[in-house]
Protein backbone atom coordinates (compact mmCIF):
# COMPACT_ATOMS: atom_id res chain seq x y z
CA UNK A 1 -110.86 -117.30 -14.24
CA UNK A 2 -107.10 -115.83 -14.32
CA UNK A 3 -106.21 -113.43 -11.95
CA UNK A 4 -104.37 -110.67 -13.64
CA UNK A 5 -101.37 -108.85 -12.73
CA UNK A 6 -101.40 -105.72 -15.75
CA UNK A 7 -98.92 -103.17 -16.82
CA UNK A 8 -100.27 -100.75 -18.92
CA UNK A 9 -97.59 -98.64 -21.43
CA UNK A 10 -99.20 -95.08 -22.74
CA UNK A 11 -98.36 -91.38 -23.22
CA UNK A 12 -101.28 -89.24 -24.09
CA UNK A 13 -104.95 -88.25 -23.35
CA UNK A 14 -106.34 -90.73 -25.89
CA UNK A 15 -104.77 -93.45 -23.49
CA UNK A 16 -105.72 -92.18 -20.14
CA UNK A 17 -109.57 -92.76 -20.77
CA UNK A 18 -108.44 -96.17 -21.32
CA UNK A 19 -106.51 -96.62 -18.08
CA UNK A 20 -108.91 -94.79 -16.12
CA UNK A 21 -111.84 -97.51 -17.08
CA UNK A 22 -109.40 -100.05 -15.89
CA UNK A 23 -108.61 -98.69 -12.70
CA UNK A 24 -112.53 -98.02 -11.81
CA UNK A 25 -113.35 -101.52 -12.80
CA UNK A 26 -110.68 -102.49 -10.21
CA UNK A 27 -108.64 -104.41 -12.34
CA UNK A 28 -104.72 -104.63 -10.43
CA UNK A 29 -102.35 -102.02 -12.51
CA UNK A 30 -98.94 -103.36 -11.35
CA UNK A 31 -97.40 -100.38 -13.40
CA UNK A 32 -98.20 -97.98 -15.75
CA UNK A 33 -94.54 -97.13 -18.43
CA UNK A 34 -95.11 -93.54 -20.11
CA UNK A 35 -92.91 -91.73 -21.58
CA UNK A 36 -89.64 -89.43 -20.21
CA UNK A 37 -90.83 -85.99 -18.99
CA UNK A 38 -89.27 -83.34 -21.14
CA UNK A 39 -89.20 -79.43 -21.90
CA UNK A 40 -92.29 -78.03 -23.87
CA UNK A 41 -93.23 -74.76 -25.02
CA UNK A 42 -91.85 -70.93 -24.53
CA UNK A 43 -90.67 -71.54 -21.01
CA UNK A 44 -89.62 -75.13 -21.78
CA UNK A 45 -91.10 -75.84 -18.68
CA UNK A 46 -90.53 -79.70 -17.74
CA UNK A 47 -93.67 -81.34 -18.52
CA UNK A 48 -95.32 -84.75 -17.21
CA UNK A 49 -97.51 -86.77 -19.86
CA UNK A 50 -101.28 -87.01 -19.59
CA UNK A 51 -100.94 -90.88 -18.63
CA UNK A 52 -98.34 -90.22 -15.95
CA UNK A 53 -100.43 -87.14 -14.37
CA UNK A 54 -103.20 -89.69 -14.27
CA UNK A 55 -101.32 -92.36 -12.85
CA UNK A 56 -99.50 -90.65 -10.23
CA UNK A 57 -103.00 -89.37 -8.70
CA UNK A 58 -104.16 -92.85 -8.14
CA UNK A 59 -101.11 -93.81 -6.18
CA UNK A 60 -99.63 -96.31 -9.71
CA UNK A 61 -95.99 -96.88 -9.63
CA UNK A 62 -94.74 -95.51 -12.99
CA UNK A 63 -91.91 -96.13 -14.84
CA UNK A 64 -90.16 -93.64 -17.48
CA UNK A 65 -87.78 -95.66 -19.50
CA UNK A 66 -85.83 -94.00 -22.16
CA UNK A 67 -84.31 -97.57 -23.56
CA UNK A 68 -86.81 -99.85 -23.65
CA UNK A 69 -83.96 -102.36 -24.17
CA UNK A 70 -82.01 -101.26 -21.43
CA UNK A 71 -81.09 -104.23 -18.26
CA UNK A 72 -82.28 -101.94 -15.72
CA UNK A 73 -85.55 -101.18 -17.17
CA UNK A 74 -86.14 -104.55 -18.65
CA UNK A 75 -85.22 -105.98 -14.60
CA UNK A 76 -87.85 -103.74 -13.48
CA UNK A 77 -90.48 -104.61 -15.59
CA UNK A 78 -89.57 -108.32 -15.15
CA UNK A 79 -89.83 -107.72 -11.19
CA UNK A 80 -93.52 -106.45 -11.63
CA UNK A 81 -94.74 -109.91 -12.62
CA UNK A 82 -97.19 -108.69 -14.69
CA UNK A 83 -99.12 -111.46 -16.70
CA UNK A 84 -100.70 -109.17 -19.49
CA UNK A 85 -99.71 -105.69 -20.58
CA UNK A 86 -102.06 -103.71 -22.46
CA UNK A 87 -100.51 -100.68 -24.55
CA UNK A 88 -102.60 -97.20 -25.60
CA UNK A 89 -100.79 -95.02 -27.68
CA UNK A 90 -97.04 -95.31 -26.60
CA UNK A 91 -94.73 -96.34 -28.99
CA UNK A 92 -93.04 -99.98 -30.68
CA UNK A 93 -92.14 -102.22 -28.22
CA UNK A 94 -89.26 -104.62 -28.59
CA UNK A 95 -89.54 -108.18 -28.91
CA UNK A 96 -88.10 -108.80 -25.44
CA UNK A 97 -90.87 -106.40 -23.77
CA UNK A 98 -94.03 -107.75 -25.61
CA UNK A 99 -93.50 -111.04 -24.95
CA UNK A 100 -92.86 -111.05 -21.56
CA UNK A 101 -96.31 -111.26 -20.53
CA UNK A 102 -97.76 -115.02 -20.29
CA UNK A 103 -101.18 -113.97 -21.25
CA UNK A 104 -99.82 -111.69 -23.94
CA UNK A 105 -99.34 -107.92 -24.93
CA UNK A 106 -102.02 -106.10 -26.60
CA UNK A 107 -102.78 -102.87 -28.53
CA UNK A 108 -105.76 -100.36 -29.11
CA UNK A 109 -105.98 -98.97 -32.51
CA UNK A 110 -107.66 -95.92 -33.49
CA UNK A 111 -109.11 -97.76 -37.23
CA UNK A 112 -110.64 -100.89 -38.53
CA UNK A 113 -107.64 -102.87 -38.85
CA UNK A 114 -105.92 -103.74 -41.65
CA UNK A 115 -106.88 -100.83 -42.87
CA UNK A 116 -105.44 -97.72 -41.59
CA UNK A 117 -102.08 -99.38 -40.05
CA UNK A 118 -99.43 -96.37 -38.30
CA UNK A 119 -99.09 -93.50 -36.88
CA UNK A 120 -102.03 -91.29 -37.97
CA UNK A 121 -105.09 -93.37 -38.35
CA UNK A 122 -108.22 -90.91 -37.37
CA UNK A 123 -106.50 -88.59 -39.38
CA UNK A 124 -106.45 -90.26 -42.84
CA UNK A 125 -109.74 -91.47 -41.89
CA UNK A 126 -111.12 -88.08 -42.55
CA UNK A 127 -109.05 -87.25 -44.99
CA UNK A 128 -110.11 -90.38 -47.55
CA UNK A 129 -114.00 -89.39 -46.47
CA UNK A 130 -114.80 -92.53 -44.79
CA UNK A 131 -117.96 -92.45 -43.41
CA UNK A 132 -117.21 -95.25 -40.67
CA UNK A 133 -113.53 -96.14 -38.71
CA UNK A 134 -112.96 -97.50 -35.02
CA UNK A 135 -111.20 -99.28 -33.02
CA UNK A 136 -109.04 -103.03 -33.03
CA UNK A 137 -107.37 -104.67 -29.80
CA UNK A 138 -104.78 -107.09 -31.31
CA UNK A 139 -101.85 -108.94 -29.62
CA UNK A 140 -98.81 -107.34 -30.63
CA UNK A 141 -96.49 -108.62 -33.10
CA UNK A 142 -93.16 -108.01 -35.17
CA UNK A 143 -94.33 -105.71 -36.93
CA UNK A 144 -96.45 -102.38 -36.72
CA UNK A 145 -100.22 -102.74 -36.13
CA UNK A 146 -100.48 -106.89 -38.00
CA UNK A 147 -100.88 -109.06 -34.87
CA UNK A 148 -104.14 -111.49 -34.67
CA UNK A 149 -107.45 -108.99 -33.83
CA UNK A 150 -109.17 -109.44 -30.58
CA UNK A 151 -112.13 -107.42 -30.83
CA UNK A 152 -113.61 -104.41 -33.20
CA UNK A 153 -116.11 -101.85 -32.79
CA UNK A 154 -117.71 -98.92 -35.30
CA UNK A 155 -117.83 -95.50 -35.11
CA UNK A 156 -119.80 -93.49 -37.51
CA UNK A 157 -117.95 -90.10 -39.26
CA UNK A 158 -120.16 -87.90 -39.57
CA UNK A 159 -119.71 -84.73 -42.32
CA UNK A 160 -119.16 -82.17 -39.28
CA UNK A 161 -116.70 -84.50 -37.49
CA UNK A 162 -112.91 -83.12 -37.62
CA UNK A 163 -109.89 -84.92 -36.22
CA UNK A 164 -110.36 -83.63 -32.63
CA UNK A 165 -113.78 -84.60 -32.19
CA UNK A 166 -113.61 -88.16 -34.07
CA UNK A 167 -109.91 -88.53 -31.50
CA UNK A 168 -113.03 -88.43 -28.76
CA UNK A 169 -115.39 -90.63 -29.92
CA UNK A 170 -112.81 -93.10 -30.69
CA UNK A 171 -110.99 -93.00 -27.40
CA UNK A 172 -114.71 -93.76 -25.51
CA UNK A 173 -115.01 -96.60 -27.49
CA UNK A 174 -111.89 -97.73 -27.62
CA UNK A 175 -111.69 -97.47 -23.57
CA UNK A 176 -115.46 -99.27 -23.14
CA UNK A 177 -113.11 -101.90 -26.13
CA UNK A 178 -110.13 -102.48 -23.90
CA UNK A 179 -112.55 -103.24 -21.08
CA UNK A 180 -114.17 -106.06 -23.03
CA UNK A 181 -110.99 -107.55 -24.16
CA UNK A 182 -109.96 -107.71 -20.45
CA UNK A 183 -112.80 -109.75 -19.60
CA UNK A 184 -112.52 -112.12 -22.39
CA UNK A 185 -108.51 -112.22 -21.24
CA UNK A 186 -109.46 -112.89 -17.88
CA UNK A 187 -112.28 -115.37 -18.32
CA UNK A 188 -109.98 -117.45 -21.22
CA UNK A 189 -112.52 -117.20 -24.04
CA UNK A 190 -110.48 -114.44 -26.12
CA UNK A 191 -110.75 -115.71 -30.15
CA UNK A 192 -108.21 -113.72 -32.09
CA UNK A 193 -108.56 -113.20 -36.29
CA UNK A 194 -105.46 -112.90 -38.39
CA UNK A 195 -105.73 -109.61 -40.39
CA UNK A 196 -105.64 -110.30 -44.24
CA UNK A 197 -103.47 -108.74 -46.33
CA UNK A 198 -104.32 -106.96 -49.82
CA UNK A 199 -102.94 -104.40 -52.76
CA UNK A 200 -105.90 -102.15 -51.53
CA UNK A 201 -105.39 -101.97 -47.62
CA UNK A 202 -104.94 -98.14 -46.92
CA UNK A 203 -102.06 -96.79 -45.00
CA UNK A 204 -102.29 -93.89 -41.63
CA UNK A 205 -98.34 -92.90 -42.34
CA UNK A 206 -97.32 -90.16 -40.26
CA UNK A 207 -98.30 -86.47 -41.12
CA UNK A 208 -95.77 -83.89 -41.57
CA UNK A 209 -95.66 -79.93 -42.03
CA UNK A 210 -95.48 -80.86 -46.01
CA UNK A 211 -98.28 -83.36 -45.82
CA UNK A 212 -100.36 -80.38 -44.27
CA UNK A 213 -99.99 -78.12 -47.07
CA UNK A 214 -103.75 -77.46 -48.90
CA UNK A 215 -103.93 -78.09 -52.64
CA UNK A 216 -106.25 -75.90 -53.79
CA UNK A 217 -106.58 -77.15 -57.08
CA UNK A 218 -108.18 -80.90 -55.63
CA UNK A 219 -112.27 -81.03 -55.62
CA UNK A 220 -114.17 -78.90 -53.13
CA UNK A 221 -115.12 -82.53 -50.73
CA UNK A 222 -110.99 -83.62 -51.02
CA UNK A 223 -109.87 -79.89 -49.81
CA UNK A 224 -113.19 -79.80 -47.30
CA UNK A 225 -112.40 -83.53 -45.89
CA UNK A 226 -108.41 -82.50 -45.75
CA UNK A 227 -108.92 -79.43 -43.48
CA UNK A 228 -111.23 -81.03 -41.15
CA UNK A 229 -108.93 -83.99 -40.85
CA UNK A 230 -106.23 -82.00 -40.01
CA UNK A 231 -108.12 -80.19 -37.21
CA UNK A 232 -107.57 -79.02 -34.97
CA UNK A 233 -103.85 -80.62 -35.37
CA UNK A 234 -101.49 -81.50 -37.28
CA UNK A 235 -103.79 -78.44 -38.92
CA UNK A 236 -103.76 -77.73 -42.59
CA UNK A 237 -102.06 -74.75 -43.84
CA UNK A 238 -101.58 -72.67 -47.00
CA UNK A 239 -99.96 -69.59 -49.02
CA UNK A 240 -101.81 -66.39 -48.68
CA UNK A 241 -100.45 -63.96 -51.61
CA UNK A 242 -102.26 -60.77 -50.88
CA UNK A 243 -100.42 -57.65 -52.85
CA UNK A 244 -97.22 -57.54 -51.07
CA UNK A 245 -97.54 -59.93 -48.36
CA UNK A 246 -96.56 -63.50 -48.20
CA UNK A 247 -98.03 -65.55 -45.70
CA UNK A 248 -98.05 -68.82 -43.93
CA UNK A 249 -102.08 -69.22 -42.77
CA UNK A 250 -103.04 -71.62 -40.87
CA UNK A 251 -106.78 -72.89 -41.82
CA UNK A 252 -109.11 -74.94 -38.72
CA UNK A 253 -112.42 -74.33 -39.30
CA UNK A 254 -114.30 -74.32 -42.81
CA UNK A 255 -117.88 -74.73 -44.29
CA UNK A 256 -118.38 -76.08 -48.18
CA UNK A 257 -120.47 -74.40 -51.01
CA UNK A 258 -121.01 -76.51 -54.05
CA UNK A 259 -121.53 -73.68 -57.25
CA UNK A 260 -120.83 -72.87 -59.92
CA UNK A 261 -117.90 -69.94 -60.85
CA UNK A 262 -115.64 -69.04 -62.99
CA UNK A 263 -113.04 -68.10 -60.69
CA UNK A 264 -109.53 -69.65 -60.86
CA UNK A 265 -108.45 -72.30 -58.20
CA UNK A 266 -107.30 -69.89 -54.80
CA UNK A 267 -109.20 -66.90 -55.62
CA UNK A 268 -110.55 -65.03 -52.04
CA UNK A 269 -113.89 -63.57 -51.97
CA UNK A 270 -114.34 -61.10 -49.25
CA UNK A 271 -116.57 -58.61 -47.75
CA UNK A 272 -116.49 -56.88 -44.28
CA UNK A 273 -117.72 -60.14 -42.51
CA UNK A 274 -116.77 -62.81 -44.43
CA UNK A 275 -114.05 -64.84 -46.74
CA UNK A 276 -113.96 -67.98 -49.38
CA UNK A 277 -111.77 -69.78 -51.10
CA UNK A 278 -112.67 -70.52 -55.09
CA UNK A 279 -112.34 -74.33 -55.85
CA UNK A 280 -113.52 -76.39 -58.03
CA UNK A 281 -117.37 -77.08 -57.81
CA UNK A 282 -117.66 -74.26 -55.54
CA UNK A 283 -116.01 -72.58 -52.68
CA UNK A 284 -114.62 -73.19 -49.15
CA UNK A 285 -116.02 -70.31 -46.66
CA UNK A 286 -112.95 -70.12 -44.23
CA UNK A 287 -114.89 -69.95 -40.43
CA UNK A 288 -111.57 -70.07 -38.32
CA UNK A 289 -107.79 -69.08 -39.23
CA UNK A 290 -104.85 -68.53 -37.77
CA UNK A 291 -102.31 -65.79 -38.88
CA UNK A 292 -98.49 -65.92 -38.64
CA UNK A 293 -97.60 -64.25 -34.83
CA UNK A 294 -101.62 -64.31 -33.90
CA UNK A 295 -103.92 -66.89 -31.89
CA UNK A 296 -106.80 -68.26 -33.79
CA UNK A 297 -109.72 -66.32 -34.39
CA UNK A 298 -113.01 -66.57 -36.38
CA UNK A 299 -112.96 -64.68 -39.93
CA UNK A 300 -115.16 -61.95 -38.57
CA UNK A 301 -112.62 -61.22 -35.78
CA UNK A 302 -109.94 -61.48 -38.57
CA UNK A 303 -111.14 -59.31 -41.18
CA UNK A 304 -111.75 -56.50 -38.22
CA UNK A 305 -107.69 -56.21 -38.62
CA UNK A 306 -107.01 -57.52 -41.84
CA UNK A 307 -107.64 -56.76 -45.21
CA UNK A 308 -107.77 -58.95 -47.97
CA UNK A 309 -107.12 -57.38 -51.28
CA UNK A 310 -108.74 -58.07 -54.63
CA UNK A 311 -106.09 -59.85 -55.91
CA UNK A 312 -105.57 -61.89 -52.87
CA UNK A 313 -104.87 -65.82 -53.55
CA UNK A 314 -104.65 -69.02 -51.11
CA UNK A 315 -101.31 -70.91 -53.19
């Protein structure tokens, strides 16, 4: 049995779950690297990361490199003597930092690798309406999310699941995962699995304020599946035309109706209580929206402020 000396690299509150399981199974964190505090919001007040908030309260030494190729950080890590280093959401490591390790460096990843390699895997997830993901540990290589798999484990999507709660489910599992993968680390009877390559393997690139635009003119389950798996961020948006204004809305929440209409693509139906979206096969009953210079409310609350017009359209 090894006795292992781990440094575990991670930024957000997907990873803490993971590096809180370690610490109450007593395994020895000789460090925990997170990222640089920095400015955030209105009062760019200077803010800590979840995994360094975490960290600090059980007494961890943390380090805050901005160059992870810098001597003085890569001296620091080499004086922690760590034997393994486990990594939760941080960010690509080079060479001379993931091999350091003599048992190795590994990842968590938030899909059933190959599939789903980069940055935004529960989101795309969603998006393509899988009905299962989950999580991979594999030893990190060259390149981004193809080193030989440790272990995997399922998670079921279900049709009310949206990015936020599938991002929960996966980090339990992932954290009960990174456990497991320990032990088998620690006891020497890890078996790893090359991932295979293929034309059909299906990408998680990274989501950006285009990506998050809504096409209304896709199939009621592509624009229902596209909202939820862009909530409750990055969050999908769209173009409300309604008479004279012109807004940016942003859309969180939404229910499906499969009918049949003969309403063009974008057309709002509203009443006093309620609003939907014509699509094709049906509509898409907006539940919760978010209006430019307002916090998000439910349509009810909306509509006790806002009018939409007859000829109001989502573009």
């Amino acid at each position: 049995m090894r006795d292992l000396r781990i440094v575990f690299m991670g930024t957000p509150d997907f990873a803490v779950a993971t590096l809180r399981t370690l610490v109450t199974h007593q395994y020895h964190i000789v460090g925990v690297i997170t990222a640089a505090d920095k400015p955030a919001g209105r009062g760019q007040k200077i803010q800590e990361s979840a995994v360094k908030k975490y960290a600090v309260s059980q007494g961890l030494n943390v380090l805050q490199p901005t160059n992870l190729k810098s001597d003085d950080f890569l001296n620091e890590l080499q004086a922690l003597q760590a034997n393994l280093q486990i990594v939760v959401a941080f960010r690509m490591l080079p060479a001379v930092v993931w091999q350091m390790p003599e048992f190795g460096t590994f990842n968590l990843h938030a899909s059933l690798l190959p599939n789903y390699r980069g940055a935004a895997p529960i989101n795309w997830a969603i998006i393509n309406g899988e009905e299962k993901t989950g999580v991979t540990t594999f030893f990190i290589d060259e390149k981004i999310d193809t080193g030989a798999m440790i272990m995997q484990e399922e998670v079921v999507i279900t049709e009310e699941d949206n990015a936020g709660s599938l991002h929960d489910k996966l980090m339990e599992t992932g954290a009960g995962l990174v456990l497991k993968t320990v032990e088998q680390i620690k006891n020497n009877t890890a078996v790893t699995t090359y991932q295979k390559e293929s034309a059909t393997l299906k990408s998680a690139y990274k989501i950006h304020k285009d990506t998050c635009k809504i096409d209304w003119t896709a199939s009621l389950d592509e624009i229902y599946n596209f909202i939820r798996g862009m909530s409750p961020y990055p969050t999908a948006w769209s173009l409300l035309k309604n008479d004279d204004d012109s807004l940016n809305v942003k859309i969180y929440t939404v229910t499906k109706e499969k009918a049949a209409h003969t309403y063009e693509a974008g057309k709002i139906i509203a009443d006093k209580n309620s609003a939907k979206v014509a699509v094709a096969q049906g509509f898409i009953h907006l539940e919760e929206i978010q209006l430019p210079g307002k916090r998000k409310m439910t349509i009810k609350d909306v509509l006790n402020g806002y009018q939409f017009t007859p000829n109001a359209n989502m573009l």
